[in-house]
N, C-alpha and C. Protein backbone atom coordinates (compact mmCIF):
# COMPACT_ATOMS: atom_id res chain seq x y z
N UNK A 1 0.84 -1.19 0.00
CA UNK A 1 0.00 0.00 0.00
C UNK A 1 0.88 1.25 0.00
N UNK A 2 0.55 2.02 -0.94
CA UNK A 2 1.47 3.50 -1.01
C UNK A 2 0.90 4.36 0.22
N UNK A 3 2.29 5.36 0.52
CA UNK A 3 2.20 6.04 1.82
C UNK A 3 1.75 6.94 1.07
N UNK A 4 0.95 7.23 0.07
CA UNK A 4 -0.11 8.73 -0.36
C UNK A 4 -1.30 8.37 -0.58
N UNK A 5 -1.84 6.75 -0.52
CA UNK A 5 -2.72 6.71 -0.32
C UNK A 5 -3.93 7.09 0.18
N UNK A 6 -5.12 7.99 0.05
CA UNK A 6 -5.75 8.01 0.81
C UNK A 6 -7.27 7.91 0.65
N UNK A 7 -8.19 7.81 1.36
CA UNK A 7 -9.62 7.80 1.38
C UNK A 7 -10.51 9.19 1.31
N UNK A 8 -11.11 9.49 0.07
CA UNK A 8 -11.93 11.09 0.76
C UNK A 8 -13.55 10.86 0.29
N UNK A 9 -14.20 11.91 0.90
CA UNK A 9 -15.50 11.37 1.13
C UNK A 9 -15.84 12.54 -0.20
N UNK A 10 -17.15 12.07 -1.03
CA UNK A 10 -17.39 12.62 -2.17
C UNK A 10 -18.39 13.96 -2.39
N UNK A 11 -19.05 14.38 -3.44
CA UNK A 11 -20.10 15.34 -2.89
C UNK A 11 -21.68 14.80 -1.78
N UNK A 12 -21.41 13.36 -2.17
CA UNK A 12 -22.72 12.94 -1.72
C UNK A 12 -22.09 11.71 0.00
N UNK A 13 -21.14 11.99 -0.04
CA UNK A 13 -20.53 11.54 1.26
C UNK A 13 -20.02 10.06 0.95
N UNK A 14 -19.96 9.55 -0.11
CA UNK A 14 -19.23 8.55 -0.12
C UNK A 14 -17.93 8.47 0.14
N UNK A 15 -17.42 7.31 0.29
CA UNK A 15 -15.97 7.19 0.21
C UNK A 15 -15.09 6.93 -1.08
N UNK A 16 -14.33 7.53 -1.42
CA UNK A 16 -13.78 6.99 -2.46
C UNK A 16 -11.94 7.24 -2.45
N UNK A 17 -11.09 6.11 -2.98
CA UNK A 17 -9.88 5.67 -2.10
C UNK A 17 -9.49 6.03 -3.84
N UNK A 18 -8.22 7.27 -3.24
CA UNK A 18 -7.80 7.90 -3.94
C UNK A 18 -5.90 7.17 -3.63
N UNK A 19 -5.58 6.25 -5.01
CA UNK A 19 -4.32 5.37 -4.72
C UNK A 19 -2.99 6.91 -4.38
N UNK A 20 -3.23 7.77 -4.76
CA UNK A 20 -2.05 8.61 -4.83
C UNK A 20 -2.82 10.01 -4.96
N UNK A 21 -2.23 10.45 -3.73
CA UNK A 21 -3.35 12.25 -3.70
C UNK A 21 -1.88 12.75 -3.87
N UNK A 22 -0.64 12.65 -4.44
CA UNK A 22 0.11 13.71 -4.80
C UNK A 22 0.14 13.61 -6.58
N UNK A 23 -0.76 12.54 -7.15
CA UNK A 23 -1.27 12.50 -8.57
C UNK A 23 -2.45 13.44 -8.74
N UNK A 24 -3.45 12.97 -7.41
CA UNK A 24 -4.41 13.37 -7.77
C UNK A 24 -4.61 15.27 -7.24
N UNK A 25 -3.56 16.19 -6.82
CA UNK A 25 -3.13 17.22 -6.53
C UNK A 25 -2.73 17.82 -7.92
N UNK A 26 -1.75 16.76 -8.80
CA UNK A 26 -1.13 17.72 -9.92
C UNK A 26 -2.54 17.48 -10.85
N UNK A 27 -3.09 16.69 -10.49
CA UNK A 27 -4.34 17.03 -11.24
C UNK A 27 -5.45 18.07 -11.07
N UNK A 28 -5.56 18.69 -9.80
CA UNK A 28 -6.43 19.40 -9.75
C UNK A 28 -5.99 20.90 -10.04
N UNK A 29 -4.36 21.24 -9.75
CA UNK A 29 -3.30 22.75 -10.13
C UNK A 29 -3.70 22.01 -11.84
N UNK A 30 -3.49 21.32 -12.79
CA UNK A 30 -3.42 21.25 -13.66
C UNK A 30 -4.60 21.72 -14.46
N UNK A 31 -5.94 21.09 -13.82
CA UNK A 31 -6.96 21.67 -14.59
C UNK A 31 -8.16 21.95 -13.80
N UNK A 32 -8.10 22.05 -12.79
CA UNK A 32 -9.10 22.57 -11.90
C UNK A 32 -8.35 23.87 -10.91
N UNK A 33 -7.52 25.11 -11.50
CA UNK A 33 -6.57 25.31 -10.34
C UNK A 33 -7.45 26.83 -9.81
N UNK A 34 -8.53 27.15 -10.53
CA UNK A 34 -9.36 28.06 -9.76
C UNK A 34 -10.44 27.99 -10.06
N UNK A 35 -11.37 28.83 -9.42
CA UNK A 35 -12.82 28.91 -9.39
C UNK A 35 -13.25 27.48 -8.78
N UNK A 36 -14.69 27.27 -9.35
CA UNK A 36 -15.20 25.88 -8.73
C UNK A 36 -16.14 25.51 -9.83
N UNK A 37 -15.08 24.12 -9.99
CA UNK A 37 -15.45 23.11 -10.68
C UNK A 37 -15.87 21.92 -10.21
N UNK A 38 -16.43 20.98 -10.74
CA UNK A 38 -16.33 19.36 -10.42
C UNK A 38 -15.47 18.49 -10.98
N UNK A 39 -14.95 17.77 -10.01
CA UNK A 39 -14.01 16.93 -10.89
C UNK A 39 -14.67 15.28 -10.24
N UNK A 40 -14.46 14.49 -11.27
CA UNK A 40 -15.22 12.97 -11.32
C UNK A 40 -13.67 11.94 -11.05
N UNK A 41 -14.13 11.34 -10.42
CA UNK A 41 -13.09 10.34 -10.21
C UNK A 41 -13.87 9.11 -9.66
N UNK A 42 -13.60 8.30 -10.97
CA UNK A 42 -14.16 6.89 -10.98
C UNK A 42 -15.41 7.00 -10.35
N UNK A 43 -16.21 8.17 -11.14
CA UNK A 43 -17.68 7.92 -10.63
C UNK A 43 -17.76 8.68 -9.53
N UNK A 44 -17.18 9.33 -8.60
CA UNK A 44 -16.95 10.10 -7.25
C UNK A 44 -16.98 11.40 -7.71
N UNK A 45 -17.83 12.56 -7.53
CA UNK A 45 -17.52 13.78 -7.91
C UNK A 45 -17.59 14.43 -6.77
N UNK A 46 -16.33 15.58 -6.93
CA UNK A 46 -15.75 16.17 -5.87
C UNK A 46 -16.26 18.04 -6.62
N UNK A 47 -16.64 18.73 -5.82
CA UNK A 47 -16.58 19.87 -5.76
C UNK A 47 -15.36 21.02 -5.77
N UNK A 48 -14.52 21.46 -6.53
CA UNK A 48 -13.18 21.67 -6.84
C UNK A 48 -13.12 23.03 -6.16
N UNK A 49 -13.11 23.60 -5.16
CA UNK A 49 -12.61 24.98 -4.59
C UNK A 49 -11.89 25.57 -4.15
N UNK A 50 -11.51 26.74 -3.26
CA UNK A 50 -10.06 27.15 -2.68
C UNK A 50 -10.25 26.41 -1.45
N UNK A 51 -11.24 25.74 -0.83
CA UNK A 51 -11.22 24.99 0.28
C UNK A 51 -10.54 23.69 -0.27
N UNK A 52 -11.45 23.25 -0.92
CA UNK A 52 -11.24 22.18 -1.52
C UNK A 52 -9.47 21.58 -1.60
N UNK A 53 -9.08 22.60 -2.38
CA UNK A 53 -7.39 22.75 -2.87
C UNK A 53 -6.40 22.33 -1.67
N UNK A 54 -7.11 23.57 -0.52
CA UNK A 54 -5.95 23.83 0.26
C UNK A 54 -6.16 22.33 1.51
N UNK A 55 -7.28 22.07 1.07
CA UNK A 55 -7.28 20.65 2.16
C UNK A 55 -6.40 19.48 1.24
N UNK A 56 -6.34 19.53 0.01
CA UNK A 56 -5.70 18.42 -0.67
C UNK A 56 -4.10 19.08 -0.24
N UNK A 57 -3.86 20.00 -0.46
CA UNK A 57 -2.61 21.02 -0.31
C UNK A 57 -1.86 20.29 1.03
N UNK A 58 -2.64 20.40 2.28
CA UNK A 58 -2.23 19.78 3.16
C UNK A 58 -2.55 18.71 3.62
N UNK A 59 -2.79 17.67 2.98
CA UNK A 59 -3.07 16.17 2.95
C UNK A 59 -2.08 15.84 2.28
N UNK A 60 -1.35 16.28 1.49
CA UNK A 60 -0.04 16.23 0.66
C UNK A 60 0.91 16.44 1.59
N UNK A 61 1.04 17.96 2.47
CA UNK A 61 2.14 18.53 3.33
C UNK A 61 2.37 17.16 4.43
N UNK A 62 1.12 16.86 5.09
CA UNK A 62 0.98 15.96 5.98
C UNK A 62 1.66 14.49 5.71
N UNK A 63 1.26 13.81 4.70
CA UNK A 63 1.77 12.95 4.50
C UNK A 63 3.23 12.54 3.92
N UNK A 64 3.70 14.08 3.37
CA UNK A 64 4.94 13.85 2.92
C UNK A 64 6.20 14.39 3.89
N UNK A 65 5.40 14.63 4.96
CA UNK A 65 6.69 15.06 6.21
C UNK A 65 6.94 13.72 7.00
């Protein structure tokens, strides 16, 4: 199991197990990197915002210290 693994809950509160949130980070600066969008992942749609960001932002910081 990768140490960036992680689990996040969706717009509708599911869970959905995200193998690598420092992939799924350059994905959201890449094409979700302002305003608010949705982004779909395997059926999971996430609400894309400056909240949004800065919690992936430090779910990244966190796990990579």
């Amino acid at each position: 199991m990768s140490d960036f693994k992680v689990n996040l809950k969706d717009n509708n509160g599911k869970e959905c197990s995200v193998e690598d949130i420092r992939i799924f980070q350059k994905h959201l600066k890449l094409f979700h990197s302002r305003g608010v969008t949705v982004h779909d992942e395997n059926g999971h749609y996430f609400t894309v915002d400056d909240e949004f960001r800065n919690k992936i932002d430090q779910l990244v910081i966190k796990l990579s210290g």
